[in-house]
PDB file of N, CA and C in Angstrom:
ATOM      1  N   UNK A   1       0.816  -1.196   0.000  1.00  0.00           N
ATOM      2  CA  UNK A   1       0.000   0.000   0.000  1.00  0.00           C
ATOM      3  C   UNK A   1       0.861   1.262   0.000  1.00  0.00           C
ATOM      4  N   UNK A   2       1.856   1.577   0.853  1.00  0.00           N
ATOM      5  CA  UNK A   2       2.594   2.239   1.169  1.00  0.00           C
ATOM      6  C   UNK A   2       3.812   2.824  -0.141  1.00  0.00           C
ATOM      7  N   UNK A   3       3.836   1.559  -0.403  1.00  0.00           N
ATOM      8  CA  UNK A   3       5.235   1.385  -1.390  1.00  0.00           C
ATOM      9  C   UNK A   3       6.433   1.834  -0.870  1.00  0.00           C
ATOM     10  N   UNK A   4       6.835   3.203  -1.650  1.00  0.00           N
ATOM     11  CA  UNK A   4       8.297   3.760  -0.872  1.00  0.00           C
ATOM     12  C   UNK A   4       7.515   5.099  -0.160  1.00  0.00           C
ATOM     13  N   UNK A   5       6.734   5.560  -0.044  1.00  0.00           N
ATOM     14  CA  UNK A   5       6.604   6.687   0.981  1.00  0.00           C
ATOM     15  C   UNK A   5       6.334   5.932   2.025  1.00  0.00           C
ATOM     16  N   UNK A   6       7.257   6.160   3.288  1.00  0.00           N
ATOM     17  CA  UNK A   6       6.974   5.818   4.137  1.00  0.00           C
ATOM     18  C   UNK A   6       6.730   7.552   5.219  1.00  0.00           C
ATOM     19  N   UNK A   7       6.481   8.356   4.554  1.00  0.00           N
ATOM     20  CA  UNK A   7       6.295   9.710   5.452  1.00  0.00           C
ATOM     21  C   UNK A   7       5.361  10.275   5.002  1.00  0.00           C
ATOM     22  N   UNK A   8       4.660  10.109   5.875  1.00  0.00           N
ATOM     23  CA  UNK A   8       2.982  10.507   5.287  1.00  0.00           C
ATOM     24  C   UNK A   8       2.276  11.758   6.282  1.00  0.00           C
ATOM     25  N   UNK A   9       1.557  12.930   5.450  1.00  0.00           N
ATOM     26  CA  UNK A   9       1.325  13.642   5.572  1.00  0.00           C
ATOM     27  C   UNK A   9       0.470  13.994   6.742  1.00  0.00           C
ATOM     28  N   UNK A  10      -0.047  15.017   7.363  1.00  0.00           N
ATOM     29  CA  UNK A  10      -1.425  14.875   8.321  1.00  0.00           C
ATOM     30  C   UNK A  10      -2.833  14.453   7.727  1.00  0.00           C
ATOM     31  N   UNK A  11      -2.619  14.808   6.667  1.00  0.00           N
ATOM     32  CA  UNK A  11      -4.050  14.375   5.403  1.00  0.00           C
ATOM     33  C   UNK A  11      -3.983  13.613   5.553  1.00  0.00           C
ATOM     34  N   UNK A  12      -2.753  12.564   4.764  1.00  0.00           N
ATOM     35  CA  UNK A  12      -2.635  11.268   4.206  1.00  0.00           C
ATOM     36  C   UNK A  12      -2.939  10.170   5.618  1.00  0.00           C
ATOM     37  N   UNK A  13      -2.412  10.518   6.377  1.00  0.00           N
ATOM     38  CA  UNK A  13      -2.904   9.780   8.080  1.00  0.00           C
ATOM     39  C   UNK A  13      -4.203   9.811   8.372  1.00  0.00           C
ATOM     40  N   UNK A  14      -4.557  11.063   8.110  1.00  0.00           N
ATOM     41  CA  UNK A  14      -6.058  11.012   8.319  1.00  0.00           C
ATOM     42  C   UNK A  14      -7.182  10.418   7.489  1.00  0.00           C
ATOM     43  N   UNK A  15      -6.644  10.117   6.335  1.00  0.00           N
ATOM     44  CA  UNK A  15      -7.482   9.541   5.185  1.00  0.00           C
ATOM     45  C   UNK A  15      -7.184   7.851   4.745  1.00  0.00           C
ATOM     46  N   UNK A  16      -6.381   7.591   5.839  1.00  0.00           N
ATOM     47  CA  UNK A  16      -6.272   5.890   5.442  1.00  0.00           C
ATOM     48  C   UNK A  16      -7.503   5.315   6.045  1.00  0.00           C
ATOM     49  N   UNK A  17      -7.184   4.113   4.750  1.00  0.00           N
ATOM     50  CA  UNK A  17      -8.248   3.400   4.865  1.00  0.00           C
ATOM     51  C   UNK A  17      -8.416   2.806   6.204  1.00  0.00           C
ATOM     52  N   UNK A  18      -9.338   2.064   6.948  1.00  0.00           N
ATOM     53  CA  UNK A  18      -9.681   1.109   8.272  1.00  0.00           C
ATOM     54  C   UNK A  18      -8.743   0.048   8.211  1.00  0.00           C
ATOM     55  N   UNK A  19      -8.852  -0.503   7.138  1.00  0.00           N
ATOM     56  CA  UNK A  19      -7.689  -1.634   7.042  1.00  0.00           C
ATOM     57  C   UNK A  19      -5.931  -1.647   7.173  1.00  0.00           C
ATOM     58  N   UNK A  20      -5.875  -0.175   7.312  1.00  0.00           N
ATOM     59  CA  UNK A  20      -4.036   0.050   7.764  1.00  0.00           C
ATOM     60  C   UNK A  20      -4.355   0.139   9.599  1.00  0.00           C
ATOM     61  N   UNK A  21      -3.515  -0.571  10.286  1.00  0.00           N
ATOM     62  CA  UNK A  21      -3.218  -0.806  11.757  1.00  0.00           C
ATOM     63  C   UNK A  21      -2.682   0.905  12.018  1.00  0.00           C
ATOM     64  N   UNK A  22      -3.330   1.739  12.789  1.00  0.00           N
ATOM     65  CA  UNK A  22      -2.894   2.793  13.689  1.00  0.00           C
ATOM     66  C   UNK A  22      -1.857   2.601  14.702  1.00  0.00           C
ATOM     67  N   UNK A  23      -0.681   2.948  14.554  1.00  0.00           N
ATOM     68  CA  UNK A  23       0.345   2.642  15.818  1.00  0.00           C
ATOM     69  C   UNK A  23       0.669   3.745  16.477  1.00  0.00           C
ATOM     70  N   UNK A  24       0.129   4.056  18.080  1.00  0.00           N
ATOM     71  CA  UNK A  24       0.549   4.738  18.341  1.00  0.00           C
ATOM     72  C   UNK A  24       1.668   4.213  19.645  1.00  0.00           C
ATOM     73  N   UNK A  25       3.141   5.103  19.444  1.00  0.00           N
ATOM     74  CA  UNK A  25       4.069   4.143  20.173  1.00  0.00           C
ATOM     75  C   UNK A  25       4.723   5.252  21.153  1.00  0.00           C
ATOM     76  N   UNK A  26       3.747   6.583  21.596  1.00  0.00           N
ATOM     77  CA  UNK A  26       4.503   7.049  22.279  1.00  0.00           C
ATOM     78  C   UNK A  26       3.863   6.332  23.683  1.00  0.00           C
ATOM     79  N   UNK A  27       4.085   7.026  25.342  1.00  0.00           N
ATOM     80  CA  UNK A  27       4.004   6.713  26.129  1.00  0.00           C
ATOM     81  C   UNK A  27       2.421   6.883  26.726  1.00  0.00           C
ATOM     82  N   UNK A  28       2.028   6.226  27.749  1.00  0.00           N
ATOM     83  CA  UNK A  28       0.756   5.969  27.981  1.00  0.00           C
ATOM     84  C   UNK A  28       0.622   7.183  28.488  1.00  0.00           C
ATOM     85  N   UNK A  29       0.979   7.956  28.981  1.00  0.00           N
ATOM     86  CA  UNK A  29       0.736   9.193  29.678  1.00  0.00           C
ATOM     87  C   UNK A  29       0.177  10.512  28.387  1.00  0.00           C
ATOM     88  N   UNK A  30       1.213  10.175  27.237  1.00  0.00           N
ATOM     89  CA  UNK A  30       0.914  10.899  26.071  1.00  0.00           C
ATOM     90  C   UNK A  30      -0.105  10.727  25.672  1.00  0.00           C
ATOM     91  N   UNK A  31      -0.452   9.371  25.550  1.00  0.00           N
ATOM     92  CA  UNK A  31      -2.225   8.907  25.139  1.00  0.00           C
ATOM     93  C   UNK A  31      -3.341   9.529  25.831  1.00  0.00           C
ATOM     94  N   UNK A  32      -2.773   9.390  27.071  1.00  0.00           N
ATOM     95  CA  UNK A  32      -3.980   9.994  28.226  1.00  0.00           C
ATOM     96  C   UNK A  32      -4.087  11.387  27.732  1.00  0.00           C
ATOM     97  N   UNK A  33      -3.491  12.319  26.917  1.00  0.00           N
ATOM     98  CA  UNK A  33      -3.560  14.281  26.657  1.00  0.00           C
ATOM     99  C   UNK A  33      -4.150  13.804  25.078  1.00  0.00           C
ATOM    100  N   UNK A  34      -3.862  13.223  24.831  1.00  0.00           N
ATOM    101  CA  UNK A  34      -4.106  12.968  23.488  1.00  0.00           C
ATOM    102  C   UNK A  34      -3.750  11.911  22.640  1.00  0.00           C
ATOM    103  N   UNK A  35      -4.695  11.382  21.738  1.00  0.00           N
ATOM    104  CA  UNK A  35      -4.561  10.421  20.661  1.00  0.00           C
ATOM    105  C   UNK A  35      -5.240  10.625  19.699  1.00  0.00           C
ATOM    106  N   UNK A  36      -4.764   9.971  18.443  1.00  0.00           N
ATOM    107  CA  UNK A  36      -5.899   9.924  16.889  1.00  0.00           C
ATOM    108  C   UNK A  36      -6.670   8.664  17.463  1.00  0.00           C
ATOM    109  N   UNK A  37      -7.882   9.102  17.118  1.00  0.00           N
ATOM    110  CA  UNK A  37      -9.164   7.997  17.316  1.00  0.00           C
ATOM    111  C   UNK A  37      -8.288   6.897  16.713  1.00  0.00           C
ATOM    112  N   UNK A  38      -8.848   5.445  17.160  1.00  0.00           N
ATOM    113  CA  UNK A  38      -8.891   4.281  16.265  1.00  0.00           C
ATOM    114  C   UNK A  38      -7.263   3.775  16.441  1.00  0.00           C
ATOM    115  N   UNK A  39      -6.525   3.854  17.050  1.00  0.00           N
ATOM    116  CA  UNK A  39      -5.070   4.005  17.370  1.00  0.00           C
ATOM    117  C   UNK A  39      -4.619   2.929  18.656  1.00  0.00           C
ATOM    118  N   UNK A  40      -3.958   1.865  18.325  1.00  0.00           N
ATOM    119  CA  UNK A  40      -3.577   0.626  19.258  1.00  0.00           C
ATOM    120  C   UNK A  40      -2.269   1.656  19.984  1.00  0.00           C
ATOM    121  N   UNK A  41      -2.408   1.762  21.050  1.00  0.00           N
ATOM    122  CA  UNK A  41      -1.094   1.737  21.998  1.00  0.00           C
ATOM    123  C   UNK A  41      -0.262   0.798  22.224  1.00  0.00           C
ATOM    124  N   UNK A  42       1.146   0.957  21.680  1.00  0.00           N
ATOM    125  CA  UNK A  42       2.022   0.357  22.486  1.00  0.00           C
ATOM    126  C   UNK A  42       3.574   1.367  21.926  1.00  0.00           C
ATOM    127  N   UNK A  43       3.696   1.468  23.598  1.00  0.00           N
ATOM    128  CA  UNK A  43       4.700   1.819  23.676  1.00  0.00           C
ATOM    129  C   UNK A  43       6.311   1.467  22.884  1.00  0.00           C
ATOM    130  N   UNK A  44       6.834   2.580  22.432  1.00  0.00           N
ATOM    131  CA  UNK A  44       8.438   1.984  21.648  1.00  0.00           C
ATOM    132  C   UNK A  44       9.234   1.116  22.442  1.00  0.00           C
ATOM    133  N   UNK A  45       9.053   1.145  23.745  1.00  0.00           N
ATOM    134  CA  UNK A  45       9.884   0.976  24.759  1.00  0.00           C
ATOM    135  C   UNK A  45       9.448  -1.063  25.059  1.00  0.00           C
ATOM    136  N   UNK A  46       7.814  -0.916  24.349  1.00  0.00           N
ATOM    137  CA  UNK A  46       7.278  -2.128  24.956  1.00  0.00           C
ATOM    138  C   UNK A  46       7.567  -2.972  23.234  1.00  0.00           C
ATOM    139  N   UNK A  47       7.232  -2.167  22.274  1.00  0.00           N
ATOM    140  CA  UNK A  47       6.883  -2.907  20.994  1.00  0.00           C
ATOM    141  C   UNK A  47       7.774  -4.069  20.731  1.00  0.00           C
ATOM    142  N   UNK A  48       9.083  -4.728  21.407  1.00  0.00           N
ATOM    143  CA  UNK A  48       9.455  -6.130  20.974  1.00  0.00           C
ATOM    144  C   UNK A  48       9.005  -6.748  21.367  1.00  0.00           C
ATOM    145  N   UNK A  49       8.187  -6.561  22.501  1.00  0.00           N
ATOM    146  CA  UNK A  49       7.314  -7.491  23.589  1.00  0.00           C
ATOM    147  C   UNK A  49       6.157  -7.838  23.475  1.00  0.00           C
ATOM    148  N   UNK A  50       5.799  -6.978  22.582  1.00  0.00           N
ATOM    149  CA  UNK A  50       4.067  -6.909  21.818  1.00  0.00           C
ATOM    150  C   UNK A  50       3.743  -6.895  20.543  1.00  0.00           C
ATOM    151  N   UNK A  51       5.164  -7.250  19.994  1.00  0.00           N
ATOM    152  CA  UNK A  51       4.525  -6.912  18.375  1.00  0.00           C
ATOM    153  C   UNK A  51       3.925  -7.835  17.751  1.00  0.00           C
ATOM    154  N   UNK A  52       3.598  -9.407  18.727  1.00  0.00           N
ATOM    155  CA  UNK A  52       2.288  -9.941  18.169  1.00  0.00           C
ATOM    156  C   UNK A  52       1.355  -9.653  18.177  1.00  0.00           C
ATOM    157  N   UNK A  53       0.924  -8.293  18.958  1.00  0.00           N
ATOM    158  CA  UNK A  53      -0.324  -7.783  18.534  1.00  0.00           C
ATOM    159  C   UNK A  53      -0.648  -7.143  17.577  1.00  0.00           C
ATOM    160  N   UNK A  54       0.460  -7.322  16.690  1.00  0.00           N
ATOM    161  CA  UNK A  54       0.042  -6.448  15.358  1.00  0.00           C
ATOM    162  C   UNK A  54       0.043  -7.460  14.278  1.00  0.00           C
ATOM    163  N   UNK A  55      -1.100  -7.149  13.532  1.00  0.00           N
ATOM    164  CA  UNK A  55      -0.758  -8.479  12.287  1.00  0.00           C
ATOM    165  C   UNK A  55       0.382  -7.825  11.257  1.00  0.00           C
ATOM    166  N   UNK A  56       0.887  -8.863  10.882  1.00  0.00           N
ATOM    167  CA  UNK A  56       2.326  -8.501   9.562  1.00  0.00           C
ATOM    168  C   UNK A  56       1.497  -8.250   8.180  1.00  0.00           C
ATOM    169  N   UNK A  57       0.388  -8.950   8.455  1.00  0.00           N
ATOM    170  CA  UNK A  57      -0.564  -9.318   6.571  1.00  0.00           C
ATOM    171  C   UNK A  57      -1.182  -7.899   6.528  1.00  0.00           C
ATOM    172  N   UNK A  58      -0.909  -6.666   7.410  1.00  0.00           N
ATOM    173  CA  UNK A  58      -1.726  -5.353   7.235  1.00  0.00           C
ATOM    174  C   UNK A  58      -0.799  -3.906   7.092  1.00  0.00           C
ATOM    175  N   UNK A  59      -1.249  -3.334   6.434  1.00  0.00           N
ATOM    176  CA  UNK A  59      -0.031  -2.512   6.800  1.00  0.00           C
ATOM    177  C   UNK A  59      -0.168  -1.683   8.269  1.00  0.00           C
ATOM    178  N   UNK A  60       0.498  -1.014   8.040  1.00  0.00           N
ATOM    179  CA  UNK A  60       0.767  -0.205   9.818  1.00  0.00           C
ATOM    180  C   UNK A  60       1.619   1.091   9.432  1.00  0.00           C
ATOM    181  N   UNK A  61       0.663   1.954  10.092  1.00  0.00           N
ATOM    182  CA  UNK A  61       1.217   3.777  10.161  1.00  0.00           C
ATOM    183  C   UNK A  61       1.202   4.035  11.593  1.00  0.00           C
ATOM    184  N   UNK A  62       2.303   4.260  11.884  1.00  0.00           N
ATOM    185  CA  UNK A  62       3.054   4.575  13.436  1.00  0.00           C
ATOM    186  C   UNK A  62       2.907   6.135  13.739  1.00  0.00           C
ATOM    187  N   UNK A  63       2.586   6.547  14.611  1.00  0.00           N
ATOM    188  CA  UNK A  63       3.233   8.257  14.940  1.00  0.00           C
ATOM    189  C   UNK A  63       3.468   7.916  16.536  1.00  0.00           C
ATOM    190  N   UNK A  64       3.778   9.390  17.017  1.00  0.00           N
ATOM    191  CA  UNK A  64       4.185   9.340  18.000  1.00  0.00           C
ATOM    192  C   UNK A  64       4.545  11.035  18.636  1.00  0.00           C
ATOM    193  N   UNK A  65       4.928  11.834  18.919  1.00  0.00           N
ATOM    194  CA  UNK A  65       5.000  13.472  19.242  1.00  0.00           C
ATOM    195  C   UNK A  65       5.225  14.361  18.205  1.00  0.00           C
ATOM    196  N   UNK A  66       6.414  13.897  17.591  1.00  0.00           N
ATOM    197  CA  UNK A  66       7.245  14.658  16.497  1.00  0.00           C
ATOM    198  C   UNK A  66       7.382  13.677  15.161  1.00  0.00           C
ATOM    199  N   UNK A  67       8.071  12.362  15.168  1.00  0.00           N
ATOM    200  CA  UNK A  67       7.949  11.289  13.991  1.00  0.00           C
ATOM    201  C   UNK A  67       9.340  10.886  14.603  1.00  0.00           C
ATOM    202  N   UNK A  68      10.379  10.944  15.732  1.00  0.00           N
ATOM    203  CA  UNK A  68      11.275  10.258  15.960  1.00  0.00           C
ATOM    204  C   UNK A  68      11.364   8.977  15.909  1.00  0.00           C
ATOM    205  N   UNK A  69      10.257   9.076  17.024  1.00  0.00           N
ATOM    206  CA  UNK A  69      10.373   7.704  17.905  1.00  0.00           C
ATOM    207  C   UNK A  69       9.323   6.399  16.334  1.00  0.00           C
ATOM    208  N   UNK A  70       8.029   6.901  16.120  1.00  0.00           N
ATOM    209  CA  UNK A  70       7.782   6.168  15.152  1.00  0.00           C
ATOM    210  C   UNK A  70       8.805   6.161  13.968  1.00  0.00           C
ATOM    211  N   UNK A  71       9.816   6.761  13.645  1.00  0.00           N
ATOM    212  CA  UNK A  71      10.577   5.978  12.786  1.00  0.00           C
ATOM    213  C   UNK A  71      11.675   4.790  13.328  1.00  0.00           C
ATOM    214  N   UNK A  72      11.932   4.950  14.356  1.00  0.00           N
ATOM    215  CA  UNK A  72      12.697   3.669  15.399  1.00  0.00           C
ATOM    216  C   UNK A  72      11.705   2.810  15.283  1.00  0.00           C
ATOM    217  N   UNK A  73      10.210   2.720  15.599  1.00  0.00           N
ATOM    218  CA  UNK A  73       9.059   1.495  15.254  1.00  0.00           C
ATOM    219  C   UNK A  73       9.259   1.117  14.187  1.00  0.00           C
ATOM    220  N   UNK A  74       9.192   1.726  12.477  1.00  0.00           N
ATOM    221  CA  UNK A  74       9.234   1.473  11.695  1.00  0.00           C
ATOM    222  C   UNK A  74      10.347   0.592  11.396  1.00  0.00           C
ATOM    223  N   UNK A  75      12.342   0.842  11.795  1.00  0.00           N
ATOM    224  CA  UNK A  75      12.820   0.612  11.818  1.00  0.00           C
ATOM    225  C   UNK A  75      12.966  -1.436  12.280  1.00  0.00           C
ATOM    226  N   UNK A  76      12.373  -1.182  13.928  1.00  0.00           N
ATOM    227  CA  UNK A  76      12.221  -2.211  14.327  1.00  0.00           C
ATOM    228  C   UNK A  76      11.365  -3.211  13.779  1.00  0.00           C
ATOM    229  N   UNK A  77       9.720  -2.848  13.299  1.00  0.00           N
ATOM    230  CA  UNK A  77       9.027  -3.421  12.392  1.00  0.00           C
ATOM    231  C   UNK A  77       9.368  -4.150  11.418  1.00  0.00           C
ATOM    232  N   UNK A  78      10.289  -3.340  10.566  1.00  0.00           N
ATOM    233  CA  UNK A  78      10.704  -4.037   9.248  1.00  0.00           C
ATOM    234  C   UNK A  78      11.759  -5.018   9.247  1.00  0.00           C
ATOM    235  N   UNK A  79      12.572  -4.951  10.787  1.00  0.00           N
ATOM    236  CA  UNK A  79      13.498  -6.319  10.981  1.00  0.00           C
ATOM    237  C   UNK A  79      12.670  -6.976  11.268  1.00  0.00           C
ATOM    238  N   UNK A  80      11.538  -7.317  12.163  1.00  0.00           N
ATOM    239  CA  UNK A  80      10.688  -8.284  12.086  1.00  0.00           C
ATOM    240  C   UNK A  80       9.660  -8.523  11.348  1.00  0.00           C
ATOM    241  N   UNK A  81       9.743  -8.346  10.344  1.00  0.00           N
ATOM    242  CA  UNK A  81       9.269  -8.603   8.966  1.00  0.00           C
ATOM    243  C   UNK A  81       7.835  -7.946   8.121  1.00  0.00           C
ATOM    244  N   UNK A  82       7.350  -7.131   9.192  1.00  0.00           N
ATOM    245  CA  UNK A  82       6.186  -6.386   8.412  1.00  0.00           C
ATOM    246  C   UNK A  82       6.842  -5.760   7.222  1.00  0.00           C
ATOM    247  N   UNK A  83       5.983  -5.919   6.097  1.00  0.00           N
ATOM    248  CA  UNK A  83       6.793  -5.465   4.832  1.00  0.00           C
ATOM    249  C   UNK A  83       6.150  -4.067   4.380  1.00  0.00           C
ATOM    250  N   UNK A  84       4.623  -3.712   4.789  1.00  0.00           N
ATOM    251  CA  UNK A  84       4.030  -2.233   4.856  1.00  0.00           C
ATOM    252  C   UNK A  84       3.563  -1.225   5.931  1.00  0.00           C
ATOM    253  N   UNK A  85       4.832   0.026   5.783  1.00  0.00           N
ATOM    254  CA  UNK A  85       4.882   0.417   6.763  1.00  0.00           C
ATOM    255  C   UNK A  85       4.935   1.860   6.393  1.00  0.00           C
ATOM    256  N   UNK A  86       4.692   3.111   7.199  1.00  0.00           N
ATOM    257  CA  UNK A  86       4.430   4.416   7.197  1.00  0.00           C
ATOM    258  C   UNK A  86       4.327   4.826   8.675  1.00  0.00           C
ATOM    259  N   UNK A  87       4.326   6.018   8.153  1.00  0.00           N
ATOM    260  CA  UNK A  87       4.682   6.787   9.930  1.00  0.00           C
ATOM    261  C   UNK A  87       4.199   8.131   9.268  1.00  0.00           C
ATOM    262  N   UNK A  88       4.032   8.864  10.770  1.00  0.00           N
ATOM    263  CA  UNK A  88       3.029  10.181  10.481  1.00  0.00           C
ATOM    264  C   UNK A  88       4.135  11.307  10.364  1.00  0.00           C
ATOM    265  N   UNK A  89       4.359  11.732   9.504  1.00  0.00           N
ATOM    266  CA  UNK A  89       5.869  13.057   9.481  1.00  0.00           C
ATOM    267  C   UNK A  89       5.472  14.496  10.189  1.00  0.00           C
ATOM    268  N   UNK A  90       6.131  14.137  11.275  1.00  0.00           N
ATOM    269  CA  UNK A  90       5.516  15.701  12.135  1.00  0.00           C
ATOM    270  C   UNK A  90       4.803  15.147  13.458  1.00  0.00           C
ATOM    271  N   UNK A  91       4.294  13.852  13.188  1.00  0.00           N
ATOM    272  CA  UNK A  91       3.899  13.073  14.282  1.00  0.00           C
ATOM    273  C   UNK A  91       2.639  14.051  14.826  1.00  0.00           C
ATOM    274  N   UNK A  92       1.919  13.458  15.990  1.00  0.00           N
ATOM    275  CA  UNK A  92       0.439  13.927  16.796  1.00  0.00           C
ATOM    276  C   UNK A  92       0.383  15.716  16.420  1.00  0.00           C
ATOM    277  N   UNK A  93       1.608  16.369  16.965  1.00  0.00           N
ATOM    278  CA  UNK A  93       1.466  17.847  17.034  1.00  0.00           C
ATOM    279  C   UNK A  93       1.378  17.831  15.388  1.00  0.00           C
ATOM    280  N   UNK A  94       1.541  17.031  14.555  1.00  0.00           N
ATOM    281  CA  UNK A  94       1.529  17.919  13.126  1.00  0.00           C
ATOM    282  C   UNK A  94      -0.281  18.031  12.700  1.00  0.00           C
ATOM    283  N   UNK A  95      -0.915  16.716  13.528  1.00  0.00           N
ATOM    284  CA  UNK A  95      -2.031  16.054  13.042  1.00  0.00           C
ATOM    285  C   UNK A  95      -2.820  17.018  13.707  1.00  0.00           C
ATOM    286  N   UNK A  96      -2.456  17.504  15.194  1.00  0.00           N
ATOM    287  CA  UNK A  96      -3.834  18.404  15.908  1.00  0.00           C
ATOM    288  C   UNK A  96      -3.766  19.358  14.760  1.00  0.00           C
ATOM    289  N   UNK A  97      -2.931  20.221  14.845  1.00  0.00           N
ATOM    290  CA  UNK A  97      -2.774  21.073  13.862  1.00  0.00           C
ATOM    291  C   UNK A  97      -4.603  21.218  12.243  1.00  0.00           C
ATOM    292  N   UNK A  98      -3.920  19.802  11.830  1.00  0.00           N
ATOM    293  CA  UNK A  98      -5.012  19.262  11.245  1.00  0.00           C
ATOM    294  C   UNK A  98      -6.381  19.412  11.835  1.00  0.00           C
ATOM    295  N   UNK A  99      -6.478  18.274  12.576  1.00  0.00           N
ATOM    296  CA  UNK A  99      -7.467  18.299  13.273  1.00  0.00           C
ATOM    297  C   UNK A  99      -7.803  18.798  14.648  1.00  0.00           C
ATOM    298  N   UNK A 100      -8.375  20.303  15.089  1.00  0.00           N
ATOM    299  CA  UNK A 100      -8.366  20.785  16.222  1.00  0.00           C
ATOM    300  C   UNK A 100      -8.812  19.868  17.299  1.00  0.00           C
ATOM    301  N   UNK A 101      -9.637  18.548  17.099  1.00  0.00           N
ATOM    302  CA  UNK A 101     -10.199  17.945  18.409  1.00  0.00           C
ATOM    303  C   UNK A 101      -9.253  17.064  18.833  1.00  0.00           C
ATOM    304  N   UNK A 102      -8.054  16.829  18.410  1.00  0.00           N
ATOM    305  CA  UNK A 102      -6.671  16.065  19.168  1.00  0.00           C
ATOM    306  C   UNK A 102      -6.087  16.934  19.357  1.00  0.00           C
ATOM    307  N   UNK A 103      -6.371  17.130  20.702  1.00  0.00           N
ATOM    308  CA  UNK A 103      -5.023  18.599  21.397  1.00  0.00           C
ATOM    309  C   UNK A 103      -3.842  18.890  21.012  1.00  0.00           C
ATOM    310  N   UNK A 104      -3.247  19.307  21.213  1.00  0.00           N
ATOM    311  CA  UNK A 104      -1.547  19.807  20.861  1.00  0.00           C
ATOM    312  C   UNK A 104      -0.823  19.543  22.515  1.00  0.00           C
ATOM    313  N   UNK A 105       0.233  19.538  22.736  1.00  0.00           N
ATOM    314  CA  UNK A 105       0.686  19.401  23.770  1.00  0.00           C
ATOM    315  C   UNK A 105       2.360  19.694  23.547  1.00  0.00           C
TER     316      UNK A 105
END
């Protein structure tokens, strides 16, 4: 789905289809001020420990504050073999921006 963009816009995040996995991998405390609807938590810190909760057969768009830390997910992802992958460029603060009802922080 993805192909080679793996840096996807606040639009382009906001306009995927249901069938791409939402990753959000910053910290639970971050979730609690804010999240994009529809968005699995798990922490960067936790994701080798949990990444059977993500199916490999789907793709998956990661964010996280800024797009650091979801590109370290992405990173880690693709050694364990998910082959479609994206991340939000600008991360949550780029998306409130977008959308005023996910706070900024």
């Amino acid at each position: 789905m993805f192909e080679k963009n793996i840096n996807l816009s606040a639009g382009e995040f906001r306009d995927l289809p249901m069938s791409v996995q939402r990753l959000d991998v910053r910290e639970p405390w971050e979730y609690a001020l804010a999240h994009i609807p529809g968005a699995s938590l798990i922490p960067l810190g936790d994701l080798a420990e949990r990444v059977g909760e993500l199916d490999p057969a789907r793709p998956v768009a990661a964010y996280c504050h800024h797009g650091a830390r979801s590109l370290h997910a992405l990173r880690f992802l693709q050694s364990a073999g998910f082959p479609d992958l994206a991340h939000l460029s600008g991360g949550i603060d780029a998306y409130s921006r977008l959308d005023p009802s996910v706070p900024s922080y």
